[in-house]
C-alpha atoms as a PDB file:
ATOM      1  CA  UNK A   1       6.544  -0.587 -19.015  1.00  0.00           C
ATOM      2  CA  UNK A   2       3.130  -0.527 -21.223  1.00  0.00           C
ATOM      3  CA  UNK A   3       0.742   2.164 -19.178  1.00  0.00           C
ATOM      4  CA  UNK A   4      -2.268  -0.109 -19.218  1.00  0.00           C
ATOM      5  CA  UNK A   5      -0.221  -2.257 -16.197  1.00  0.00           C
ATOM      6  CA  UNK A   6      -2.165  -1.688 -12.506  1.00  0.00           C
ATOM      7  CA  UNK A   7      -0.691  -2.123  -9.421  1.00  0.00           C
ATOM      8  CA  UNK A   8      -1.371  -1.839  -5.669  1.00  0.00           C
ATOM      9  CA  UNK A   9      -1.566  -2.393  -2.132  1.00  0.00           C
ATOM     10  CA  UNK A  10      -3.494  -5.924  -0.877  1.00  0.00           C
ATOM     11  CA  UNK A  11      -3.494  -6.489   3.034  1.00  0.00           C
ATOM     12  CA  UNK A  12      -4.675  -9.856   4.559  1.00  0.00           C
ATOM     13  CA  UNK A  13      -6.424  -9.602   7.823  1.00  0.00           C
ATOM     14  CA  UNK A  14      -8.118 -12.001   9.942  1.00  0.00           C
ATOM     15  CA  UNK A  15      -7.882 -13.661  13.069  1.00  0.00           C
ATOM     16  CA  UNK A  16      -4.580 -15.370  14.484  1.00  0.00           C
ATOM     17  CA  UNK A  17      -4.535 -18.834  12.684  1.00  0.00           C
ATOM     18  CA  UNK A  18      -6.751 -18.950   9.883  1.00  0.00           C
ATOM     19  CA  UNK A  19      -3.971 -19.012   7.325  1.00  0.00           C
ATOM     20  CA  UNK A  20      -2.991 -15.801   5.777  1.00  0.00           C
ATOM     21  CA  UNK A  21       0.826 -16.498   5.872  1.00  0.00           C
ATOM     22  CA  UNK A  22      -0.047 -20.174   3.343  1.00  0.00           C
ATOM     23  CA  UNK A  23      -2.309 -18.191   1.477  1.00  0.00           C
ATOM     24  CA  UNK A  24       0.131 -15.796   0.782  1.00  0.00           C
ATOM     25  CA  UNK A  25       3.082 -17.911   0.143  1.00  0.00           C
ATOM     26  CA  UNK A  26       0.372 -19.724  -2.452  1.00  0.00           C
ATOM     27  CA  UNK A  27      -0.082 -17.013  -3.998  1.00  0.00           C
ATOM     28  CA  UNK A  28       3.411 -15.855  -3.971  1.00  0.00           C
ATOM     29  CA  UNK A  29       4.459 -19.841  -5.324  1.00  0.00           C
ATOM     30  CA  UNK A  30       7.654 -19.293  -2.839  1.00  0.00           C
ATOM     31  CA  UNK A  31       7.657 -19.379   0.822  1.00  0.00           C
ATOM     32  CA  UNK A  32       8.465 -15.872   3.158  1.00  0.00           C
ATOM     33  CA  UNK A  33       6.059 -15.720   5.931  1.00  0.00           C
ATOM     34  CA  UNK A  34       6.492 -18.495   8.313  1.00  0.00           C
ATOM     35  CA  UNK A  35       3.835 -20.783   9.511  1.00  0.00           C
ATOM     36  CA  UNK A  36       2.897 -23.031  12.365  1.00  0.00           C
ATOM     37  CA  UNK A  37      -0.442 -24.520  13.804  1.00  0.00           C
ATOM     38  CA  UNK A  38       0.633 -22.176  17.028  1.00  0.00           C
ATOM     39  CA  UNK A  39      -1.371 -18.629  17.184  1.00  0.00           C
ATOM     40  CA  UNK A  40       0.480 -15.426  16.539  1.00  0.00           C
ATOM     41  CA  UNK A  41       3.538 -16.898  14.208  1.00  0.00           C
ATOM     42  CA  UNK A  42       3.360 -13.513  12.474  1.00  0.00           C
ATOM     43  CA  UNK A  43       4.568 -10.601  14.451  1.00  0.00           C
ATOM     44  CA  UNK A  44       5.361  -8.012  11.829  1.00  0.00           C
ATOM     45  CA  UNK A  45       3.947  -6.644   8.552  1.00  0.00           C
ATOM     46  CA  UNK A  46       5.801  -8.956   5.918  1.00  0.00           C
ATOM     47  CA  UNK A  47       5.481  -7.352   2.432  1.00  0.00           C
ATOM     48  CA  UNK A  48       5.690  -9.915  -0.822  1.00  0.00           C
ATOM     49  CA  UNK A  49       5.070  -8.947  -4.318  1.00  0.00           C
ATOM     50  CA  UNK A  50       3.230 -10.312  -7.308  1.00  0.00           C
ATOM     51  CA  UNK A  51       4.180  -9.469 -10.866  1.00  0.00           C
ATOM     52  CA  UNK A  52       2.023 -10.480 -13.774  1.00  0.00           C
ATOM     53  CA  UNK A  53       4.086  -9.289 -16.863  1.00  0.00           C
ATOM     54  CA  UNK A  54       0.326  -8.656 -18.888  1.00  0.00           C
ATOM     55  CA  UNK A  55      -1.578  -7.377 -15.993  1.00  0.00           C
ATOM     56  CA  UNK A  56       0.817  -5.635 -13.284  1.00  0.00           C
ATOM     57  CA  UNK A  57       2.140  -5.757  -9.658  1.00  0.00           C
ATOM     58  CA  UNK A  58       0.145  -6.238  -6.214  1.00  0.00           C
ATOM     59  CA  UNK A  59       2.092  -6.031  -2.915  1.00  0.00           C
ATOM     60  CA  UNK A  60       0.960  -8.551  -0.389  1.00  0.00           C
ATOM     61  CA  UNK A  61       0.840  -7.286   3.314  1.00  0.00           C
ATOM     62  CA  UNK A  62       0.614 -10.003   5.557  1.00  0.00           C
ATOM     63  CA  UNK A  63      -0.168  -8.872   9.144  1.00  0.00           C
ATOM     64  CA  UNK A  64       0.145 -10.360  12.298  1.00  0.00           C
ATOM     65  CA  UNK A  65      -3.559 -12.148  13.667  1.00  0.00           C
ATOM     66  CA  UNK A  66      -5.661  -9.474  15.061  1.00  0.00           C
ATOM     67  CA  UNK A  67      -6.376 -10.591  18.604  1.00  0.00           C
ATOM     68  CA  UNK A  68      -7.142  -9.415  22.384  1.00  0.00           C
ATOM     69  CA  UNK A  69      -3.620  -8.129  23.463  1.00  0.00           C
ATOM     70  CA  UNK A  70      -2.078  -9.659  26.391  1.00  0.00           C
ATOM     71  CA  UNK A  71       1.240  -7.663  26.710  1.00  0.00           C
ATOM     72  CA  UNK A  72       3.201  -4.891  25.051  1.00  0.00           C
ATOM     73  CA  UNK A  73       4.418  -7.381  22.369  1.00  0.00           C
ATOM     74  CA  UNK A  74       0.372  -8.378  21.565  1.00  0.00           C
ATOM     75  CA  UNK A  75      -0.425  -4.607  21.032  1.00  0.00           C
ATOM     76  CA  UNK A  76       2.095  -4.030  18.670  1.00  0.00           C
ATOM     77  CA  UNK A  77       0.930  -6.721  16.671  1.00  0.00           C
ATOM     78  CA  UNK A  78      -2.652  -5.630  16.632  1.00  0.00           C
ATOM     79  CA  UNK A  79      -1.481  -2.306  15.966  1.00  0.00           C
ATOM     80  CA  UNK A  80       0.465  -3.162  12.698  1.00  0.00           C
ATOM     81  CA  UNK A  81      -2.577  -5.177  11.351  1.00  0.00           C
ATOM     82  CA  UNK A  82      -4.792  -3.069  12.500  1.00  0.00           C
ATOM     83  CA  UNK A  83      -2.988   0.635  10.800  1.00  0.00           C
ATOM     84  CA  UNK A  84      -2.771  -1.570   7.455  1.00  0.00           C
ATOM     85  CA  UNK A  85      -6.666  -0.808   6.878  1.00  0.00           C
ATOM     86  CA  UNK A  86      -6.141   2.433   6.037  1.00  0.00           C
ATOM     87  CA  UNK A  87      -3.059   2.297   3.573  1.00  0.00           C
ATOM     88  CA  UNK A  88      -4.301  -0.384   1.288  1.00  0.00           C
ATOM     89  CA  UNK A  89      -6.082  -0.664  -1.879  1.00  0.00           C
ATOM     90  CA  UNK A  90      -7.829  -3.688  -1.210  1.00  0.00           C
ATOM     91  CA  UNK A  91      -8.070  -5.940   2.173  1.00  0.00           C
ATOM     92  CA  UNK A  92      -8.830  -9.808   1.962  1.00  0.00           C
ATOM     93  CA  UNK A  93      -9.929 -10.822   5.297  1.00  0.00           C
ATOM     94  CA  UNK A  94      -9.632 -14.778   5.517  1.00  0.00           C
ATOM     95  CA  UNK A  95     -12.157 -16.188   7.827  1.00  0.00           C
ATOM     96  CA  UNK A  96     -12.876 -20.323   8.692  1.00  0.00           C
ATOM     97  CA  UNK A  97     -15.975 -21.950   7.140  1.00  0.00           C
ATOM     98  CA  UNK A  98     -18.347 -21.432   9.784  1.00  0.00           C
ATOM     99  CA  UNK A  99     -22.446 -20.092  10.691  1.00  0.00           C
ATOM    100  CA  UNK A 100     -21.050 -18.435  13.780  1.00  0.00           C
ATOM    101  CA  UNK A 101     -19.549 -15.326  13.703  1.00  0.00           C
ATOM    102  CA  UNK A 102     -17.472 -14.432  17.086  1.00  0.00           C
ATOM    103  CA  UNK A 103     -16.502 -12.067  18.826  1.00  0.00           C
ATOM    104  CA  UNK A 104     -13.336 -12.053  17.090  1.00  0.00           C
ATOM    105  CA  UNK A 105     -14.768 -11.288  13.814  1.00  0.00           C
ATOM    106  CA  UNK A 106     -17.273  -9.086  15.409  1.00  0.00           C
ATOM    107  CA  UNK A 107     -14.578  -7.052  15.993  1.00  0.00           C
ATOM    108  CA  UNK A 108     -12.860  -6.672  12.665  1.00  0.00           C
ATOM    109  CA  UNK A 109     -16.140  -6.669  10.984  1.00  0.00           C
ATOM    110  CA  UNK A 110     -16.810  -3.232  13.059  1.00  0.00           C
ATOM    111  CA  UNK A 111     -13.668  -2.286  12.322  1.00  0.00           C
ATOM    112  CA  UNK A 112     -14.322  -2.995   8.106  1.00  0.00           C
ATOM    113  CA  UNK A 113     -17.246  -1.261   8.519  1.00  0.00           C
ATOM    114  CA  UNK A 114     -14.820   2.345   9.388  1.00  0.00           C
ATOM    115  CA  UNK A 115     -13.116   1.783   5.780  1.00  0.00           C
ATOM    116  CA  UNK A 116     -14.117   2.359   2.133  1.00  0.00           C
ATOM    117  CA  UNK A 117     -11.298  -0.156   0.875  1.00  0.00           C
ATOM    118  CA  UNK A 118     -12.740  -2.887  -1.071  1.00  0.00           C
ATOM    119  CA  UNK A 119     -12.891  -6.216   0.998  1.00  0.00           C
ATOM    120  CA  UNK A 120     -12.679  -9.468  -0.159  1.00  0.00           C
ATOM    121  CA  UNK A 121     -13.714 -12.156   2.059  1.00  0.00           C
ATOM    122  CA  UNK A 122     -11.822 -15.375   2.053  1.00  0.00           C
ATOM    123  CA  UNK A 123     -13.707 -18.365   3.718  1.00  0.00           C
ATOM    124  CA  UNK A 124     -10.351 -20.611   3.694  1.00  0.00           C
ATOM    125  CA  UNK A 125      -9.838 -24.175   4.676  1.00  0.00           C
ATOM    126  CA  UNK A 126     -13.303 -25.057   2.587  1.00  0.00           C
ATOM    127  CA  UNK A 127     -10.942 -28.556   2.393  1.00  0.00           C
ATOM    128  CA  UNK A 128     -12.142 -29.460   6.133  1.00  0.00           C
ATOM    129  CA  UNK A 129     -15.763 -29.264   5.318  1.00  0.00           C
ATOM    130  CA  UNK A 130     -18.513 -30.816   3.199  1.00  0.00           C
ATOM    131  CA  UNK A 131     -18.993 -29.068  -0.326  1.00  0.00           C
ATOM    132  CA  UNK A 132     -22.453 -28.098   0.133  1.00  0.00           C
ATOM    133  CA  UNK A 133     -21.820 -26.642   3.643  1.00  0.00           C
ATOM    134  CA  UNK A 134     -19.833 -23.851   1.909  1.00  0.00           C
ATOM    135  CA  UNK A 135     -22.831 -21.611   0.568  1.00  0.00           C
ATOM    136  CA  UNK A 136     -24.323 -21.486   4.415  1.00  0.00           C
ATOM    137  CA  UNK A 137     -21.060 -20.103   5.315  1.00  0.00           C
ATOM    138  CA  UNK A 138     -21.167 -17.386   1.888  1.00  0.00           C
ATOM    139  CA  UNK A 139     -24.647 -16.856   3.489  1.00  0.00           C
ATOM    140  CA  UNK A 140     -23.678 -16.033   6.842  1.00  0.00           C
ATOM    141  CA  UNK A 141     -21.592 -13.366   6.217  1.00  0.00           C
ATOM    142  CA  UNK A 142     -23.211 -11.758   3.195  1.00  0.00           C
ATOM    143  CA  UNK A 143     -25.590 -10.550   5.708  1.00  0.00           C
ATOM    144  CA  UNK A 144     -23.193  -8.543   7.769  1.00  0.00           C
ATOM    145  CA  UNK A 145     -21.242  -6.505   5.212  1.00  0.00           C
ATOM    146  CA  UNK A 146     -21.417  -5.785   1.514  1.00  0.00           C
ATOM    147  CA  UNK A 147     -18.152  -7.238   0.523  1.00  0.00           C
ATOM    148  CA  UNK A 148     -16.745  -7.354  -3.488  1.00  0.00           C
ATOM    149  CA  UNK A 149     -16.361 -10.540  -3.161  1.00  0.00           C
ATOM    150  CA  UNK A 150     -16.613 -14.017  -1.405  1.00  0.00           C
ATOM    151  CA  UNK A 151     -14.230 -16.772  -2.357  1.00  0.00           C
ATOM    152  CA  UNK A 152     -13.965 -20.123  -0.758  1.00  0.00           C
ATOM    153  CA  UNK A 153     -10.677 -21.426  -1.099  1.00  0.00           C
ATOM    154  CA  UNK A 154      -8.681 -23.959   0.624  1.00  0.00           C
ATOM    155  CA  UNK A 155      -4.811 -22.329   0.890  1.00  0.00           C
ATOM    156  CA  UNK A 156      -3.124 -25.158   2.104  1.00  0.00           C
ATOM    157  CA  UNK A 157      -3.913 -27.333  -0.782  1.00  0.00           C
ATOM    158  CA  UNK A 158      -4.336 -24.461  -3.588  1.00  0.00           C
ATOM    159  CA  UNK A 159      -7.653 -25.255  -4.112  1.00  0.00           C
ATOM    160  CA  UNK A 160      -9.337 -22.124  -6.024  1.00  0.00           C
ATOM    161  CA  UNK A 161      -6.262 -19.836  -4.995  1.00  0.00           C
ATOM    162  CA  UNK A 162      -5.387 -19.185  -9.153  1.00  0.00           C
ATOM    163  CA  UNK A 163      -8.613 -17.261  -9.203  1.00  0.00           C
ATOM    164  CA  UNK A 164      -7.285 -14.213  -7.037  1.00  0.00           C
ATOM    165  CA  UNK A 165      -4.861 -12.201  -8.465  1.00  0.00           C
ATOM    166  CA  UNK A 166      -7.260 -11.751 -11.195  1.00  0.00           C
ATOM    167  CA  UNK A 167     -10.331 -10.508  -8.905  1.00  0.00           C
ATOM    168  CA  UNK A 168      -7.589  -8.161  -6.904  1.00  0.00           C
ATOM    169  CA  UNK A 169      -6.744  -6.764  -9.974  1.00  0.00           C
ATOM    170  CA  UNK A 170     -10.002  -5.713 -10.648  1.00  0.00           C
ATOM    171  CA  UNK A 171      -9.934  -3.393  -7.689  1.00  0.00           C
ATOM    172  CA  UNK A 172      -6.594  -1.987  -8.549  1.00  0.00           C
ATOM    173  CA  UNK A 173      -5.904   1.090 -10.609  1.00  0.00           C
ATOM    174  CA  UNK A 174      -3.774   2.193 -13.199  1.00  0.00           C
ATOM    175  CA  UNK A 175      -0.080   2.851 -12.528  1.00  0.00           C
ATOM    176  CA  UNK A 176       3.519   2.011 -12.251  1.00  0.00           C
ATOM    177  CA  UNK A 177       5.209  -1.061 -10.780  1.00  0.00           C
ATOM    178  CA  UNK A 178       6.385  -0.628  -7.235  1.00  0.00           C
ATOM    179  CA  UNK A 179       9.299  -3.234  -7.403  1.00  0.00           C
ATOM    180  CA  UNK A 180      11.153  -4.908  -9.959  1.00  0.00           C
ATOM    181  CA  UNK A 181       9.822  -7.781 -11.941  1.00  0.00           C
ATOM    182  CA  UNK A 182      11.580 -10.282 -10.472  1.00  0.00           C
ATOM    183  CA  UNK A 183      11.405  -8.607  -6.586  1.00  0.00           C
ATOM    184  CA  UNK A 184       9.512 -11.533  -4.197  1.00  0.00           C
ATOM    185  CA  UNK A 185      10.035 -10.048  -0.948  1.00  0.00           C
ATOM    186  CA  UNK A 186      11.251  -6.596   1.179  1.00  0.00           C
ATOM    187  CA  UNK A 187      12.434  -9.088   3.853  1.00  0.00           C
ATOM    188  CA  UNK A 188      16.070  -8.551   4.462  1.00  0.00           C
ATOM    189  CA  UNK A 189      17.438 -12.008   4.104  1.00  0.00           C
ATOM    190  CA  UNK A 190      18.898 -11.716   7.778  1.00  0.00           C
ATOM    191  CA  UNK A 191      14.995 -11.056   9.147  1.00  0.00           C
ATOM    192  CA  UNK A 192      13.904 -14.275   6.778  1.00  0.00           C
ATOM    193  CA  UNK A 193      16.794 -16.245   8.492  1.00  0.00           C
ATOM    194  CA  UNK A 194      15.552 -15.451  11.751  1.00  0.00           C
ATOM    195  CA  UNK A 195      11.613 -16.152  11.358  1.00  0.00           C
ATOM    196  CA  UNK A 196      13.027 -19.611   9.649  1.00  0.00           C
ATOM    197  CA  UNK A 197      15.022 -20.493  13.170  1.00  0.00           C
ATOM    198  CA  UNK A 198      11.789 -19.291  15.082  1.00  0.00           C
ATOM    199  CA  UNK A 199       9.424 -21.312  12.918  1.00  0.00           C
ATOM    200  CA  UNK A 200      11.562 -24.634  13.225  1.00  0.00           C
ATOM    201  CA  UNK A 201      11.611 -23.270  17.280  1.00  0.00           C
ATOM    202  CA  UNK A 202       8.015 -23.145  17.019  1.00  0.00           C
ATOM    203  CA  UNK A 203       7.389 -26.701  15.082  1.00  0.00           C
ATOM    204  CA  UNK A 204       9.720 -28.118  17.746  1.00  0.00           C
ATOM    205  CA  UNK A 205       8.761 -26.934  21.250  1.00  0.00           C
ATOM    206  CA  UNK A 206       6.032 -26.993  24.058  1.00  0.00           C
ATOM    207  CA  UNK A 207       2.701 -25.110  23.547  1.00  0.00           C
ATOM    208  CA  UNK A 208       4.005 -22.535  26.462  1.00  0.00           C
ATOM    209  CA  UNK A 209       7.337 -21.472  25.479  1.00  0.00           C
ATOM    210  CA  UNK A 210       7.145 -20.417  21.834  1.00  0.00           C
ATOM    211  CA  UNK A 211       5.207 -17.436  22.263  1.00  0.00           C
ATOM    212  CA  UNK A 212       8.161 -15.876  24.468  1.00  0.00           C
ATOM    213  CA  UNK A 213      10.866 -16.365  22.003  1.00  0.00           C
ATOM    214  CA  UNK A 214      12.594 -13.922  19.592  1.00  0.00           C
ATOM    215  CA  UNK A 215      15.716 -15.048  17.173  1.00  0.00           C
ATOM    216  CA  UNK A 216      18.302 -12.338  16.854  1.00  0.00           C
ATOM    217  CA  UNK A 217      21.105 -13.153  14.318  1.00  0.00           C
ATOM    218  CA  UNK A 218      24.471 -12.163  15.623  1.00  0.00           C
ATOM    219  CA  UNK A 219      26.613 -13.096  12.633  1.00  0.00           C
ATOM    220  CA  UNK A 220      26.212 -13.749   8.652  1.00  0.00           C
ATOM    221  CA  UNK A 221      28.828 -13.752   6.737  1.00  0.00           C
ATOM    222  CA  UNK A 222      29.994 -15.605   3.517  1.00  0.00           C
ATOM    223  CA  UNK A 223      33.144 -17.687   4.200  1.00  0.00           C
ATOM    224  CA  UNK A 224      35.503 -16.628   1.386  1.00  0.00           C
ATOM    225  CA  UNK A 225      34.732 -17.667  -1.813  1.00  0.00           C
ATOM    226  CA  UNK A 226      34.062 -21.157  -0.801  1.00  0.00           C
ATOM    227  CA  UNK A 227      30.096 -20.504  -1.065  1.00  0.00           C
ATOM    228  CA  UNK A 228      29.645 -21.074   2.638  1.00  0.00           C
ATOM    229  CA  UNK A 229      27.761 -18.957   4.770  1.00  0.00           C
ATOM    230  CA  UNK A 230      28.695 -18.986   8.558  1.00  0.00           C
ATOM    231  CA  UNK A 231      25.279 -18.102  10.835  1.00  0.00           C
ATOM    232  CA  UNK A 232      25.564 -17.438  14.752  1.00  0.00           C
ATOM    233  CA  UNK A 233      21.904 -16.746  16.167  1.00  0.00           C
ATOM    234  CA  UNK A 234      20.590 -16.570  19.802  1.00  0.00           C
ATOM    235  CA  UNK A 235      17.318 -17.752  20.610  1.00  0.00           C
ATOM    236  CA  UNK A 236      16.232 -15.545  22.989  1.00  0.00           C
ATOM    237  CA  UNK A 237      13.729 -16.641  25.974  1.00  0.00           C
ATOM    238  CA  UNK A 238      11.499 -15.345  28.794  1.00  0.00           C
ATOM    239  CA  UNK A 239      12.278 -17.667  31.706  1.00  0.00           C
ATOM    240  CA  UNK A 240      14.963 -20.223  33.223  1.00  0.00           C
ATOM    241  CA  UNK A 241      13.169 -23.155  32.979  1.00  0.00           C
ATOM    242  CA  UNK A 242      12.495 -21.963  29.008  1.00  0.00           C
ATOM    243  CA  UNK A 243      15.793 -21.717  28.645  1.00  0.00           C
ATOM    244  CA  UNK A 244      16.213 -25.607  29.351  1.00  0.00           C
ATOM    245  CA  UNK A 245      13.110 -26.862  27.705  1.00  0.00           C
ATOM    246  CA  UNK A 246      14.724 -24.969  24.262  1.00  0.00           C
ATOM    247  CA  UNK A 247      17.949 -26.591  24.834  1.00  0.00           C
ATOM    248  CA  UNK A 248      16.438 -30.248  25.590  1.00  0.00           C
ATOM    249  CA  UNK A 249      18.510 -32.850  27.368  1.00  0.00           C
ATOM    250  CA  UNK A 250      21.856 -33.359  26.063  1.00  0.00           C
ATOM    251  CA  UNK A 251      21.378 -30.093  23.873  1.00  0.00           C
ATOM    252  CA  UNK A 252      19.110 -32.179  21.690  1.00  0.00           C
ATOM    253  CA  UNK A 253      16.410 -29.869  21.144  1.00  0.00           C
ATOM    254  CA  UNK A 254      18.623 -27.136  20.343  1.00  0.00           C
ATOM    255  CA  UNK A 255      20.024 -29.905  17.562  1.00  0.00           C
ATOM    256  CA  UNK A 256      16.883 -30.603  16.415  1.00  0.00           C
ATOM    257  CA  UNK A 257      15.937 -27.207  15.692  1.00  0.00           C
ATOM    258  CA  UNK A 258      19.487 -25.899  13.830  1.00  0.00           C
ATOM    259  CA  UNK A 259      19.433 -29.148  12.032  1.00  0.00           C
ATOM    260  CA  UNK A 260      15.556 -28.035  10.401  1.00  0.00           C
ATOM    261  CA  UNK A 261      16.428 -24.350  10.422  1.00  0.00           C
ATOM    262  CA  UNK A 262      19.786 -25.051   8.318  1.00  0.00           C
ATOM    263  CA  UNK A 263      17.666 -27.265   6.078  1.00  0.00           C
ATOM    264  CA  UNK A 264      15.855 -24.916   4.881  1.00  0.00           C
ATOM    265  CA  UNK A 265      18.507 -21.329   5.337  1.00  0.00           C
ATOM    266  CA  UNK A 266      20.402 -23.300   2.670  1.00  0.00           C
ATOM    267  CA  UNK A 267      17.350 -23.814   0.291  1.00  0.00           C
ATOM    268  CA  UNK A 268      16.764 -20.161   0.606  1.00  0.00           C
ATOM    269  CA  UNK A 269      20.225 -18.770   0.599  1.00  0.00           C
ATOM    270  CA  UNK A 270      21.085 -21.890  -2.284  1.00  0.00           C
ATOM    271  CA  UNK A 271      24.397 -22.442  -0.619  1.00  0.00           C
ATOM    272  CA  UNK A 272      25.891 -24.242   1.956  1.00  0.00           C
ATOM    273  CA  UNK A 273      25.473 -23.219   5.666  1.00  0.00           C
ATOM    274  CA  UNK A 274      27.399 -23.687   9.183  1.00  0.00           C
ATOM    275  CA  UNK A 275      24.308 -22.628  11.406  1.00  0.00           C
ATOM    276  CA  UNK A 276      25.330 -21.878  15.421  1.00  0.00           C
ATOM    277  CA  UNK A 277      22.693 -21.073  18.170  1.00  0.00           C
ATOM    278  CA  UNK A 278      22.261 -19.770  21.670  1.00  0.00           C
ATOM    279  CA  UNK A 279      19.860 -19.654  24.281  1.00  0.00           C
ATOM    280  CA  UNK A 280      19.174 -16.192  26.580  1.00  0.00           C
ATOM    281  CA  UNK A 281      17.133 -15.329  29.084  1.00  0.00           C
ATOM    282  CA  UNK A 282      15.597 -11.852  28.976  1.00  0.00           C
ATOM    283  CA  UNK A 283      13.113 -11.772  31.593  1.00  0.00           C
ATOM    284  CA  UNK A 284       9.514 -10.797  30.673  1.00  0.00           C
ATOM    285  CA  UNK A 285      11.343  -9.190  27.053  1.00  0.00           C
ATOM    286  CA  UNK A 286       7.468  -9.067  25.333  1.00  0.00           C
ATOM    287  CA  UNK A 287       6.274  -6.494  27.859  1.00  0.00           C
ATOM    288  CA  UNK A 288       9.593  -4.177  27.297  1.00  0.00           C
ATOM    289  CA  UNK A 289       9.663  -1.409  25.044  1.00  0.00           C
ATOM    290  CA  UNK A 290      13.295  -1.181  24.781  1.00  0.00           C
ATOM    291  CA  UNK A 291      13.874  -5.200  24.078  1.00  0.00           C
ATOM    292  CA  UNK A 292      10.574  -5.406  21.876  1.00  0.00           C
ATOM    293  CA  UNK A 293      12.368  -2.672  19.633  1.00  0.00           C
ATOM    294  CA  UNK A 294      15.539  -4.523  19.958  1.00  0.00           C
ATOM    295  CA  UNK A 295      13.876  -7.496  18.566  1.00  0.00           C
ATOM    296  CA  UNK A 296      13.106  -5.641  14.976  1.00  0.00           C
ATOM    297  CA  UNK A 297       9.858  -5.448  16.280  1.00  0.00           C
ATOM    298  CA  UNK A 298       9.510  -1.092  15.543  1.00  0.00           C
ATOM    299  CA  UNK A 299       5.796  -0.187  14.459  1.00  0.00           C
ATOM    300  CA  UNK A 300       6.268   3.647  14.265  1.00  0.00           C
ATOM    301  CA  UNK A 301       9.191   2.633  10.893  1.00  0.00           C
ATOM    302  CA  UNK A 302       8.147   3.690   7.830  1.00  0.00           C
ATOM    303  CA  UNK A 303       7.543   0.682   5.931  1.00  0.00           C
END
């Protein structure tokens, strides 16, 4: 490797919702992190890496959406996101074109203000708002914090995304590459397998019942040499009447959602795959240690 390569850490932060699971899988040109219109579709730290061959590596953290923490589960979550401020080389906070700052933002902008990282601040979704709106918004929050740098950028569309790894690497200094050229994710391929079954779970159901689900994978295992892959999961729940909603009437539902989830397991895994799923109960799991940790969902794990 030629030693004038850089490479470091980049975490995005913001609030649950403004987009920094499609920004990163934009950035990445492949997608890892899962994403839904629903609030707190991240739960862990999800690493992805970025190799330019002439300018070097940056390793994506994608956190879960810093919020007010309603159970065990929630604080985790803020946890992780919030511990990444401090082990990073440079944070992009993603914010949503507005004039108001809340109390949201409030918060993490306190928090910025405890940390000599570099921040970038990414006003995202600029494609839901007039053009001329946008330097208001730059305005608005170039008064609260002396950031590096402002870009407006709309992540679901790629709309000035190409101009980021180049302004990261700016803040990055000299060193090796952390991953091999052609590494995209840490995922284990079993975790990515999972989030896809809860995403489709999340597309598919009621505004009340995706929060409380978790996707264990019981089983994956190639079928021979015939290029199969056989995939039992459980779709694990909080309540009874969950439990039925999930499984729909006539199982349909439950159809609906391995039909998706196989989809798109088979465009990941490039081979063909015989997808089975469950439905449990485990009363109240995001409020117990024990079954939070069960659920791959361990914040003290070196990452």
């Amino acid at each position: 490797m030629e030693a004038n390569l850089k490479s470091g850490f980049v975490t995005l932060i913001g609030r649950p919702n403004v987009g920094k699971s499609t920004l990163m899988n934009c950035l990445i040109g492949q997608k890892i992190a899962i994403t839904s219109k629903k609030p707190q579709t991240t739960r862990n730290r999800i690493q992805t890496v970025y190799t330019e061959e002439s300018k070097g590596q940056i390793v994506f953290l994608d956190t879960p959406g810093i919020h007010k923490a309603k159970n065990k589960l929630g604080e985790y979550m803020v946890n992780v996101a919030e511990r990444t401020l401090r082990e990073v080389d440079v944070i992009l906070w993603l914010v949503e074109p507005s004039n108001f700052i809340g109390a949201g933002e409030r918060h993490i902008l306190e928090m910025l203000k405890k940390t000599d990282t570099p921040v970038i601040l990414i006003i995202n979704k600029t494609d839901m708002v007039k053009r001329e709106e946008i330097l208001g918004f730059i305005d608005t929050y170039r008064k609260e914090y002396d950031f590096a740098e402002i870009v407006p950028l709309s992540a679901l569309r790629g709309e000035n995304t190409e101009i980021l790894p180049d302004l990261i690497f700016k803040y990055l200094t000299y060193g090796p590459m952390f991953y091999d050229e052609d590494t995209i994710t840490d995922q284990p391929e079993r975790q990515i397998v999972a989030e896809i079954i809860r995403e489709k779970s999340l597309h598919a159901l009621e505004e009340e019942v995706p929060h409380g689900i978790a996707v264990t994978i019981e089983r994956m295992k190639e079928r021979g040499k015939k290029g199969i892959v056989d995939i039992d999961a459980t779709i694990v729940c909080e309540r009874d009447s969950h439990k039925g909603i999930i499984i729909g009437k006539g199982g349909n539902m439950l159809k609906k959602i391995g039909t998706n989830a196989r989809y798109e397991i088979e465009r990941l895994l490039d081979c063909k795959v015989n997808l089975k799923l469950w439905v449990k109960v485990k009363k109240d799991w995001r409020d117990s240690d024990y079954l939070i940790k069960n659920f791959g969902y361990r914040e003290n794990e070196d990452y």
